[in-house]
C-alpha atoms as a PDB file:
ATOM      1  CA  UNK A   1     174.694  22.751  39.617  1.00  0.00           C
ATOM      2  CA  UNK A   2     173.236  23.077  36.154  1.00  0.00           C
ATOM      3  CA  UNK A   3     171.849  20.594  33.111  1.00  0.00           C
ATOM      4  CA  UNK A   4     173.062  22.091  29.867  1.00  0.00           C
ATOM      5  CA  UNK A   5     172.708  19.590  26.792  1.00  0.00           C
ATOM      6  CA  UNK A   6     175.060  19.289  23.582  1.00  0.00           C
ATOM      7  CA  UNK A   7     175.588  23.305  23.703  1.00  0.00           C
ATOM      8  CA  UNK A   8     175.341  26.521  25.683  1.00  0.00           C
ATOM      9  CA  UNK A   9     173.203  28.638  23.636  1.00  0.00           C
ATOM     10  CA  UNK A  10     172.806  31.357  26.134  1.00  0.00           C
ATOM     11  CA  UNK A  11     173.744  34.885  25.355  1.00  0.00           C
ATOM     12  CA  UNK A  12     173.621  38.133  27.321  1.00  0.00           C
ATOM     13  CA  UNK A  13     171.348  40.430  25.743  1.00  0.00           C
ATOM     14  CA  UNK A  14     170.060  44.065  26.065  1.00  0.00           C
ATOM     15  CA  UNK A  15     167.630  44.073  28.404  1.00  0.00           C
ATOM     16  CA  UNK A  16     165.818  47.300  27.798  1.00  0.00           C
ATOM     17  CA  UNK A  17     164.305  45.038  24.313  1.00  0.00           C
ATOM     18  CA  UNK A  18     160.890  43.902  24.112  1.00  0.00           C
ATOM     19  CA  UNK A  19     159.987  41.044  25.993  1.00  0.00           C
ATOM     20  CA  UNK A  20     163.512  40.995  28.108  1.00  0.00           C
ATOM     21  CA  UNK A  21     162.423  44.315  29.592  1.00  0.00           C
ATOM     22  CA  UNK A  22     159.118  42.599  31.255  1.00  0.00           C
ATOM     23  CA  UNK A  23     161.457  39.859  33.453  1.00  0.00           C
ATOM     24  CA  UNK A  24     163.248  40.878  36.785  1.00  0.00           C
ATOM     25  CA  UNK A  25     164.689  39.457  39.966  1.00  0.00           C
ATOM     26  CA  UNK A  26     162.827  38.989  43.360  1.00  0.00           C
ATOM     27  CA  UNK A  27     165.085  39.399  45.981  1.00  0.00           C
ATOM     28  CA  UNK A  28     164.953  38.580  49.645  1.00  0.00           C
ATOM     29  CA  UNK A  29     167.463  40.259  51.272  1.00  0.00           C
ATOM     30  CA  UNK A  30     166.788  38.268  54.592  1.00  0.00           C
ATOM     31  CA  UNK A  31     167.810  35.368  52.861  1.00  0.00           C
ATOM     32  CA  UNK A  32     171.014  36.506  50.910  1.00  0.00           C
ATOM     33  CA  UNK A  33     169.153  35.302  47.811  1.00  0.00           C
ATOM     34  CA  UNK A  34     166.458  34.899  45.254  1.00  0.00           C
ATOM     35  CA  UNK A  35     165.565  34.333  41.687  1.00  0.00           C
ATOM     36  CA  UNK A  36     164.216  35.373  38.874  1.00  0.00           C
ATOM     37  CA  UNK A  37     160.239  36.815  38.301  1.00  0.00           C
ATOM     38  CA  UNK A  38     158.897  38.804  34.971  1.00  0.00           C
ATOM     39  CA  UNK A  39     155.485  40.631  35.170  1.00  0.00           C
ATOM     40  CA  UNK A  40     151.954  39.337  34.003  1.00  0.00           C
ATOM     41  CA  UNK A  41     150.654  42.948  34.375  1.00  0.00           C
ATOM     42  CA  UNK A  42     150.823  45.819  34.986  1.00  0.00           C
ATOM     43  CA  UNK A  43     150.885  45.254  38.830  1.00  0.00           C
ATOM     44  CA  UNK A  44     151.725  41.765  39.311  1.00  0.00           C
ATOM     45  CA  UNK A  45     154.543  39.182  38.944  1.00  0.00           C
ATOM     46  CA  UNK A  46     154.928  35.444  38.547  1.00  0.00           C
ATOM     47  CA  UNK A  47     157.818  33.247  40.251  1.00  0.00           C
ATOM     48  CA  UNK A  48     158.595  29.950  41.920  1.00  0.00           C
ATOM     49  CA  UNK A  49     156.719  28.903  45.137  1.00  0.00           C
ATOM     50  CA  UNK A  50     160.664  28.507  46.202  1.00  0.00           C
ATOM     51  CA  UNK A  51     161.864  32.132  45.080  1.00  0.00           C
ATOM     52  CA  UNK A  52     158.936  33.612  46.537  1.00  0.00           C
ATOM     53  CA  UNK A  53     159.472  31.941  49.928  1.00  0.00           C
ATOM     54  CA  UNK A  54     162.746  32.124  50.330  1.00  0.00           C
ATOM     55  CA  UNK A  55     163.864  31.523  54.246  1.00  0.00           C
ATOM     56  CA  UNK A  56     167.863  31.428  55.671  1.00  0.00           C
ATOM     57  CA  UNK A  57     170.429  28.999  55.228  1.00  0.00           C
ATOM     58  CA  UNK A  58     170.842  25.561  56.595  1.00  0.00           C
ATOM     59  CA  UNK A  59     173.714  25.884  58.499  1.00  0.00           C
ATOM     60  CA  UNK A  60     174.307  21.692  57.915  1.00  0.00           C
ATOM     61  CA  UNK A  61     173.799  21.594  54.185  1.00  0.00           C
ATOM     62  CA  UNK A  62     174.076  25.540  53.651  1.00  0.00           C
ATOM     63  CA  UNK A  63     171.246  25.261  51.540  1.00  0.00           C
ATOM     64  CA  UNK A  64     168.350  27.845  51.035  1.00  0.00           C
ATOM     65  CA  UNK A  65     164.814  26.672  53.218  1.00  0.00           C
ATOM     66  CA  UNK A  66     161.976  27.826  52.323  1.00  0.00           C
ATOM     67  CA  UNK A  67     159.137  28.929  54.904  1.00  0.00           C
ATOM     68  CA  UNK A  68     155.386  27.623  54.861  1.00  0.00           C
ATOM     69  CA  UNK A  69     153.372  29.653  51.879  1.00  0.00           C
ATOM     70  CA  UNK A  70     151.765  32.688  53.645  1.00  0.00           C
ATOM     71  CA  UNK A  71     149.378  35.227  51.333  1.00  0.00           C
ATOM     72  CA  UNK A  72     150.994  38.491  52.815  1.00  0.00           C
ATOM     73  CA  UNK A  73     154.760  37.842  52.753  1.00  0.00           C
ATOM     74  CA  UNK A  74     156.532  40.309  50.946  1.00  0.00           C
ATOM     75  CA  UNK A  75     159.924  40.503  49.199  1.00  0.00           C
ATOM     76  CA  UNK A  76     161.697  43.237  46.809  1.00  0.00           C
ATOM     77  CA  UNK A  77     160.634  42.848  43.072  1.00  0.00           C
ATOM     78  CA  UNK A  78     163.728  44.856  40.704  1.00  0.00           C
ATOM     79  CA  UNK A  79     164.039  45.457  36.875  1.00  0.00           C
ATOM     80  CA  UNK A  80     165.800  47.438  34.489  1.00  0.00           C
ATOM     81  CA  UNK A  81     169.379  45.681  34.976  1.00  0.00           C
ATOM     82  CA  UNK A  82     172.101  48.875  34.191  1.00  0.00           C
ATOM     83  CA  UNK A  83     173.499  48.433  30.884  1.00  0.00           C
ATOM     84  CA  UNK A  84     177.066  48.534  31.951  1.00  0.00           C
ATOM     85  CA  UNK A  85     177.594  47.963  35.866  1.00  0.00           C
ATOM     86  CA  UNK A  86     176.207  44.413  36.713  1.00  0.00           C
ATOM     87  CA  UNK A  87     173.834  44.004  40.152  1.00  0.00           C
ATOM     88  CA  UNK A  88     172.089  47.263  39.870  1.00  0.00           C
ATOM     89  CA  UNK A  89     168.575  47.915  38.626  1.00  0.00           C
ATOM     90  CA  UNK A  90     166.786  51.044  37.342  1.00  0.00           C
ATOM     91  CA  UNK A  91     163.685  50.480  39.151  1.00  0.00           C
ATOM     92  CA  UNK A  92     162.530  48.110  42.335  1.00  0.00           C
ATOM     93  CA  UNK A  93     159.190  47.593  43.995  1.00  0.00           C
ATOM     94  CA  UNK A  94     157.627  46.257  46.706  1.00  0.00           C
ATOM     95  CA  UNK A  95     156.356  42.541  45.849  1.00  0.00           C
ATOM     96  CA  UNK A  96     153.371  40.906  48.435  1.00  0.00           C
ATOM     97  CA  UNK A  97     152.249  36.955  47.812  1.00  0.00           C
ATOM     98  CA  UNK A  98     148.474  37.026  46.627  1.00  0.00           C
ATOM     99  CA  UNK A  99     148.452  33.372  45.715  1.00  0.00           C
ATOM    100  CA  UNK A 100     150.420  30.429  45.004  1.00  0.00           C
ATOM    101  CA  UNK A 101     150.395  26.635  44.680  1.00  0.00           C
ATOM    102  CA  UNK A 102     151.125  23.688  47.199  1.00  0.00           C
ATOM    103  CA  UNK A 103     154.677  23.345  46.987  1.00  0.00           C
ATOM    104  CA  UNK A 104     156.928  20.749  47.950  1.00  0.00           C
ATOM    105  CA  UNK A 105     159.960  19.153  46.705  1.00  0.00           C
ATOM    106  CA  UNK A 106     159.685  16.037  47.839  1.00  0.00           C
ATOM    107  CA  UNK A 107     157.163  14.748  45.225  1.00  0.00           C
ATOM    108  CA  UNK A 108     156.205  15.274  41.725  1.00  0.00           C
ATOM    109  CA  UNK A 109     152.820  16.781  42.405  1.00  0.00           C
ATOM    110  CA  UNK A 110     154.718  19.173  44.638  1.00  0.00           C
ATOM    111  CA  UNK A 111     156.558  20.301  42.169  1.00  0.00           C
ATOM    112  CA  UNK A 112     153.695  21.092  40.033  1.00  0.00           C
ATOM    113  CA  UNK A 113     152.971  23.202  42.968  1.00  0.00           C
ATOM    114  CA  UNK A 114     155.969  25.265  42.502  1.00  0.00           C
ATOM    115  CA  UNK A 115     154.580  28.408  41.751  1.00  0.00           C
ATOM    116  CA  UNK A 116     153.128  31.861  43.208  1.00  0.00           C
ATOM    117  CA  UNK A 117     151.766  35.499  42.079  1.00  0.00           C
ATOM    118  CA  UNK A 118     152.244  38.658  43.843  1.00  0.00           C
ATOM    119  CA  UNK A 119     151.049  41.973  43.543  1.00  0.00           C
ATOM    120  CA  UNK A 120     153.356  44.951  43.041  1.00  0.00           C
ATOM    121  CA  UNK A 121     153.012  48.118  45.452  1.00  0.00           C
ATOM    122  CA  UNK A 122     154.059  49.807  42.462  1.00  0.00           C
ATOM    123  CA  UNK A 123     153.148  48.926  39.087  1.00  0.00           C
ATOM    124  CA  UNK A 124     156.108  48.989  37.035  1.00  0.00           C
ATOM    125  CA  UNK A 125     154.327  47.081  34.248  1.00  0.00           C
ATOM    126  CA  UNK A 126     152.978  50.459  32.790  1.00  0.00           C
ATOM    127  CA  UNK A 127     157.052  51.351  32.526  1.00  0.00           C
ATOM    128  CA  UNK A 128     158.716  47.844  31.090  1.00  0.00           C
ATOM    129  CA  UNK A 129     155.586  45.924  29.529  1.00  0.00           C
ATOM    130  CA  UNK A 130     154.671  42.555  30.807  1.00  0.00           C
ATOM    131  CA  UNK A 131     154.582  39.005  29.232  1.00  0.00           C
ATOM    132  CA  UNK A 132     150.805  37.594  27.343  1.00  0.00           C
ATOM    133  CA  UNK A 133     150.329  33.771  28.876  1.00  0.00           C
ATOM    134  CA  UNK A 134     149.505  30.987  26.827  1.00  0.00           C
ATOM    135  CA  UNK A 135     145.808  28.951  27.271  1.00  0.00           C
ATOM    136  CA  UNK A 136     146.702  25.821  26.052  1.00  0.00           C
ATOM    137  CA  UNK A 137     143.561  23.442  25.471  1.00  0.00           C
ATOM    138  CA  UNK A 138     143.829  19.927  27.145  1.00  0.00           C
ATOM    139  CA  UNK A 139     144.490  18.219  24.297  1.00  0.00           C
ATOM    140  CA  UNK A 140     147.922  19.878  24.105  1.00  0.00           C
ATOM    141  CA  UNK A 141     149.920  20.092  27.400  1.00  0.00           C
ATOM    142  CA  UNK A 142     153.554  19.729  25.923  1.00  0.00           C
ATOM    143  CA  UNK A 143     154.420  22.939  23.676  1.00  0.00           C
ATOM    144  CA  UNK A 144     155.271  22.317  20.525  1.00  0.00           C
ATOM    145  CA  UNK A 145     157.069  24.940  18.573  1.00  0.00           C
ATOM    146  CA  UNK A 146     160.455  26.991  19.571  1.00  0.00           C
ATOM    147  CA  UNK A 147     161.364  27.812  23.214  1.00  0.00           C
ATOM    148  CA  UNK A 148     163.109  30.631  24.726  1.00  0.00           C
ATOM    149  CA  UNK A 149     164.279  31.302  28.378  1.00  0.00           C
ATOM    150  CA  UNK A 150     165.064  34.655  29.861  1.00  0.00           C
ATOM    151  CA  UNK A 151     166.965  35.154  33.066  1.00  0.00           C
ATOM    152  CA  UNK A 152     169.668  35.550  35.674  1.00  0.00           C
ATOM    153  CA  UNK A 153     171.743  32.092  36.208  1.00  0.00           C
ATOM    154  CA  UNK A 154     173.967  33.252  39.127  1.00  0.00           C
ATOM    155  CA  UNK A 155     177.210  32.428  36.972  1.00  0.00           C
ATOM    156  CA  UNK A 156     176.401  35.241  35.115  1.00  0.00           C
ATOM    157  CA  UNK A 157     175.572  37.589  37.867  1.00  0.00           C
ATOM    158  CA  UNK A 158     178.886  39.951  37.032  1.00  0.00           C
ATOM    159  CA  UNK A 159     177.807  40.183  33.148  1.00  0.00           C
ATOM    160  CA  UNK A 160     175.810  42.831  31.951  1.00  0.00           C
ATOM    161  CA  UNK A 161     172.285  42.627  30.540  1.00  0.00           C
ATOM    162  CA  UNK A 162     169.825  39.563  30.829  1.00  0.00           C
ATOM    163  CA  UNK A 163     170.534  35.444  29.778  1.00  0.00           C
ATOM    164  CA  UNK A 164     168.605  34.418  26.794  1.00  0.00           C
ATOM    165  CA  UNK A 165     168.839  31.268  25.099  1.00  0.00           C
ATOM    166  CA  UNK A 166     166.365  30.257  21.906  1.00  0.00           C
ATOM    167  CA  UNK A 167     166.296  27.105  20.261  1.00  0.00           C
ATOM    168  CA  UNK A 168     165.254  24.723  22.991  1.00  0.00           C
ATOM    169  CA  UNK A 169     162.686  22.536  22.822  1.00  0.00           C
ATOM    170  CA  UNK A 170     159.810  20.376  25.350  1.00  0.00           C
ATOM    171  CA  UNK A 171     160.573  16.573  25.634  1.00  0.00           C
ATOM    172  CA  UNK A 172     157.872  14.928  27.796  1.00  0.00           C
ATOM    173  CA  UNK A 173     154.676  15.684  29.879  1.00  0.00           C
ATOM    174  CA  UNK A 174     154.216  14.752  33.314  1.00  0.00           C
ATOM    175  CA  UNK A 175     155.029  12.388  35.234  1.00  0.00           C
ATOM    176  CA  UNK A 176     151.912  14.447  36.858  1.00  0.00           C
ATOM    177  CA  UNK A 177     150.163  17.290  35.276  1.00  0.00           C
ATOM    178  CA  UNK A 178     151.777  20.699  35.420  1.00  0.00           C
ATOM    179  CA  UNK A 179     155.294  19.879  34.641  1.00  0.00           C
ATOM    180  CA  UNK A 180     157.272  19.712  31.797  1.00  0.00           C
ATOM    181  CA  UNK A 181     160.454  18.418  30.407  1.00  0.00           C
ATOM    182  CA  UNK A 182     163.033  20.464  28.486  1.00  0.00           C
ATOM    183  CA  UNK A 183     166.046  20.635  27.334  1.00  0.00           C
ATOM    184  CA  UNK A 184     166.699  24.468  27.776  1.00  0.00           C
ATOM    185  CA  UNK A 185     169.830  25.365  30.187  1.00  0.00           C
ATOM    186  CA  UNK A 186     168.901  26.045  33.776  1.00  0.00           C
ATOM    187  CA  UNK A 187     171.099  27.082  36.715  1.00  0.00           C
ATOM    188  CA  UNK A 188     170.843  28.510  39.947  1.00  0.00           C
ATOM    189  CA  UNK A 189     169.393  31.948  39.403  1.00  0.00           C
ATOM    190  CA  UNK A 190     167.281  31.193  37.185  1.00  0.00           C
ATOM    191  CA  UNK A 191     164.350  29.390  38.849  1.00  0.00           C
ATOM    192  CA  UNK A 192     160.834  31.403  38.289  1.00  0.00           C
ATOM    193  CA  UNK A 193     162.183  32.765  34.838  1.00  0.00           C
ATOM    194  CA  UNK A 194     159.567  32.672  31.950  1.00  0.00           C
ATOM    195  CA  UNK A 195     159.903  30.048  29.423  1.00  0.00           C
ATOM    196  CA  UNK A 196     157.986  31.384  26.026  1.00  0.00           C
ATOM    197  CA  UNK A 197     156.920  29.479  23.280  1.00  0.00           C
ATOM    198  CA  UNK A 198     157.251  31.043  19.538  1.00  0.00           C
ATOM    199  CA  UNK A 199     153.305  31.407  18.223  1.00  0.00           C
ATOM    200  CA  UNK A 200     153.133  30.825  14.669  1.00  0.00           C
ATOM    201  CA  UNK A 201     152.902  34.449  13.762  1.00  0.00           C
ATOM    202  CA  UNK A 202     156.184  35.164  15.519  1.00  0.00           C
ATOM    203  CA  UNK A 203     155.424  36.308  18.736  1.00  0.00           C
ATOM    204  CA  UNK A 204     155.933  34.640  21.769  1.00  0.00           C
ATOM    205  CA  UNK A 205     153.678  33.799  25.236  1.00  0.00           C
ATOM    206  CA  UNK A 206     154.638  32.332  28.129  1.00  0.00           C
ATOM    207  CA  UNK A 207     154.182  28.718  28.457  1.00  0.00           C
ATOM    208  CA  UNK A 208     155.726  27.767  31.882  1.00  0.00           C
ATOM    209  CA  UNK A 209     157.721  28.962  34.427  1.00  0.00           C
ATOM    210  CA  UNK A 210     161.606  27.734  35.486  1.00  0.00           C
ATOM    211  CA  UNK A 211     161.660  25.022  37.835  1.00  0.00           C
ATOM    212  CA  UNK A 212     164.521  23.012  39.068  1.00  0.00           C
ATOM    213  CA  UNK A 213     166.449  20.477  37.233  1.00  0.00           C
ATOM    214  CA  UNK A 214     166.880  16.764  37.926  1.00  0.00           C
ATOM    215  CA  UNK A 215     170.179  15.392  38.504  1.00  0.00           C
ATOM    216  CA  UNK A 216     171.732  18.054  38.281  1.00  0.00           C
ATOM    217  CA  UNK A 217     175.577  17.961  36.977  1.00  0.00           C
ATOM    218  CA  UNK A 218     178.087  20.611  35.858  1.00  0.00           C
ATOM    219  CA  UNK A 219     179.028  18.450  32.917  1.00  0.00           C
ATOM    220  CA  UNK A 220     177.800  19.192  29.539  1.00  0.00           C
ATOM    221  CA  UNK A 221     175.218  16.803  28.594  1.00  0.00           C
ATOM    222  CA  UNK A 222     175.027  14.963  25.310  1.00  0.00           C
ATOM    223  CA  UNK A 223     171.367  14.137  24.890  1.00  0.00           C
ATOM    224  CA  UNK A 224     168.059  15.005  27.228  1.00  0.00           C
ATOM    225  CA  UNK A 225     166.872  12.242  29.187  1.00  0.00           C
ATOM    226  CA  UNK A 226     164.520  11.584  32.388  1.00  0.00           C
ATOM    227  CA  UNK A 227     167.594  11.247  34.435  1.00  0.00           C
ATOM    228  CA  UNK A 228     169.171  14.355  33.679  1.00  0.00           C
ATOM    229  CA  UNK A 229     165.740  16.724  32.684  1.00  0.00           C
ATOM    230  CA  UNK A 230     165.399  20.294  33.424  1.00  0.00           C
ATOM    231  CA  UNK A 231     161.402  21.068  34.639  1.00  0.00           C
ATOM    232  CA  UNK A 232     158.936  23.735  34.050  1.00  0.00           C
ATOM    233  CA  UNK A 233     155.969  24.341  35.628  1.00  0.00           C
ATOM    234  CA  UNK A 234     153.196  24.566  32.995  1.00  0.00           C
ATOM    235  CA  UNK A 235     151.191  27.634  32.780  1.00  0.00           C
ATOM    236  CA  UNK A 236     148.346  24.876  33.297  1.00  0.00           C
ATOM    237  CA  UNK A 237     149.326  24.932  36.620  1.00  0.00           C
ATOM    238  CA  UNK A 238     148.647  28.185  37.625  1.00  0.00           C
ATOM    239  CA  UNK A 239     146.935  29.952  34.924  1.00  0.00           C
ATOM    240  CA  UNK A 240     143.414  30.034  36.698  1.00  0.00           C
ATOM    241  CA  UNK A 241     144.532  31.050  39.504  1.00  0.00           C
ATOM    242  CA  UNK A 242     146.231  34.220  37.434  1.00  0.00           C
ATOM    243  CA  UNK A 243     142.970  34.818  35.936  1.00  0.00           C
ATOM    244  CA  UNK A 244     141.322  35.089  38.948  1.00  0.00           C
ATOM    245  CA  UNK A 245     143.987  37.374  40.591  1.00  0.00           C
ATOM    246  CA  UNK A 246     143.763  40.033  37.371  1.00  0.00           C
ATOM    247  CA  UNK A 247     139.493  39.720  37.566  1.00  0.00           C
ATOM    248  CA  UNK A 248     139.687  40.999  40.880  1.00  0.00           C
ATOM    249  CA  UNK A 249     142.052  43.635  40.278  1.00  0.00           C
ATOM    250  CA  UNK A 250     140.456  45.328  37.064  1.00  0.00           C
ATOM    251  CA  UNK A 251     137.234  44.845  39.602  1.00  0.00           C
ATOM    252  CA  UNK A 252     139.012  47.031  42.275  1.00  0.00           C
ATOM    253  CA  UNK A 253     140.302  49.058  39.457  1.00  0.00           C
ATOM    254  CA  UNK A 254     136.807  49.890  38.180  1.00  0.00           C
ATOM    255  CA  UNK A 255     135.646  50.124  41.838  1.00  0.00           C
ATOM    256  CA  UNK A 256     138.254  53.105  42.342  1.00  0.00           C
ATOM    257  CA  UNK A 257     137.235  54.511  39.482  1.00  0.00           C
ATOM    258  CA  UNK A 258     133.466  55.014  39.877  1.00  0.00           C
ATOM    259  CA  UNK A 259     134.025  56.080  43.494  1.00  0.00           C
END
């Protein structure tokens, strides 16, 4: 199931470029699935609470479950999608949970919660770059200016390079703090993707991650509305805990250093 409003403005685009290059797939191969995850630096990696806990099937609704948030569990971080065969990856590392929020998606304020950090075992950030967050003040909690998503809606998972789309924009706030409305096109696949905001001087930082969308439909919408919305988790929502993750490792950095 996907919302997509008035247009599909996705693209497939080469993802050795700036900025696509940073954004990869977790992958829990116990699970026969996962989603999408770009790096914050050059050791760790940002992704839905629901990607990053990914359990088994439900053999009733053959839906994915997700297991009880646990600072240790590890899953399979890859990057570098092959320019011409779809599926592989140039690189892949070891990804372990170092934080993350309290999910649940039976509420709004779960859903806020839908969000955790892991540390690499290897830190391919020094090879593709990683994404600069935004620090929005409180005063302005819905982004403003252009949006752009980057990832790997499972429809597309036989076509070369990464999804893209530009041109999207933030609706509404809320209805609790940490999520936000939008009417970019998600799909299954895509949860934990980036969503970036275009700075005035032309660069772009992340504002929020992929969520879920609400009532989801395959039909193509013609407007954005609260009964068909597609949700991000603000950066709000997790950015100090990400600060606090990469203090302590420049601290063990430095500690290694002057040993």
């Amino acid at each position: 199931m996907a919302n997509v409003f008035v247009e599909d403005r996705r693209e497939q685009r080469d993802a050795s470029l700036p900025l696509f290059q940073s954004v990869g797939m977790l992958v829990q191969p116990q699970a026969g699935g996962g989603g999408t995850a770009f790096l914050v630096s050059r050791c760790h990696i940002v992704t839905a609470y629901h990607v990053a806990f990914l359990k088994e099937r439900d053999p009733v609704t053959g839906k994915l479950k997700t297991l009880p948030g646990k600072v240790g569990h590890a899953a399979e971080f890859v990057i570098g999608p092959h320019p011409v065969t779809p599926g592989r990856f140039v690189a892949r590392a070891r990804a372990t949970v170092v934080a993350f929020g309290a999910f649940s998606d039976g509420s709004f304020d779960g859903m806020a919660g839908d969000w955790a950090i892991l540390r690499l075992d290897e830190c391919l950030g020094k090879t593709f770059g990683f994404l600069k967050y935004d620090r929005p003040g409180r005063d302005s909690p819905v982004p403003r200016g252009e949006l752009m998503t980057i990832g790997f809606p499972r429809s597309r998972a036989k076509e070369a390079g990464i999804t893209v789309e530009t041109g999207c924009s933030a609706h509404d706030h809320g209805p609790v703090p940490g999520l936000i409305g939008v009417d970019c096109a998600f799909e299954v696949g895509m949860s934990g993707g980036p969503v970036l905001e275009r700075q005035v001087d032309g660069s772009w930082r992340v504002v929020g991650l992929i969520q879920q969308s609400i009532g989801g439909t395959d039909k193509l919408l013609p407007s954005y509305s609260m009964a068909y919305r597609n949700q991000v988790v603000s950066v709000t929502a997790f950015r100090k805990a990400l600060d606090r993750v990469l203090r302590a490792e420049g601290k063990r950095v430095l500690a290694k250093r002057t040993r």
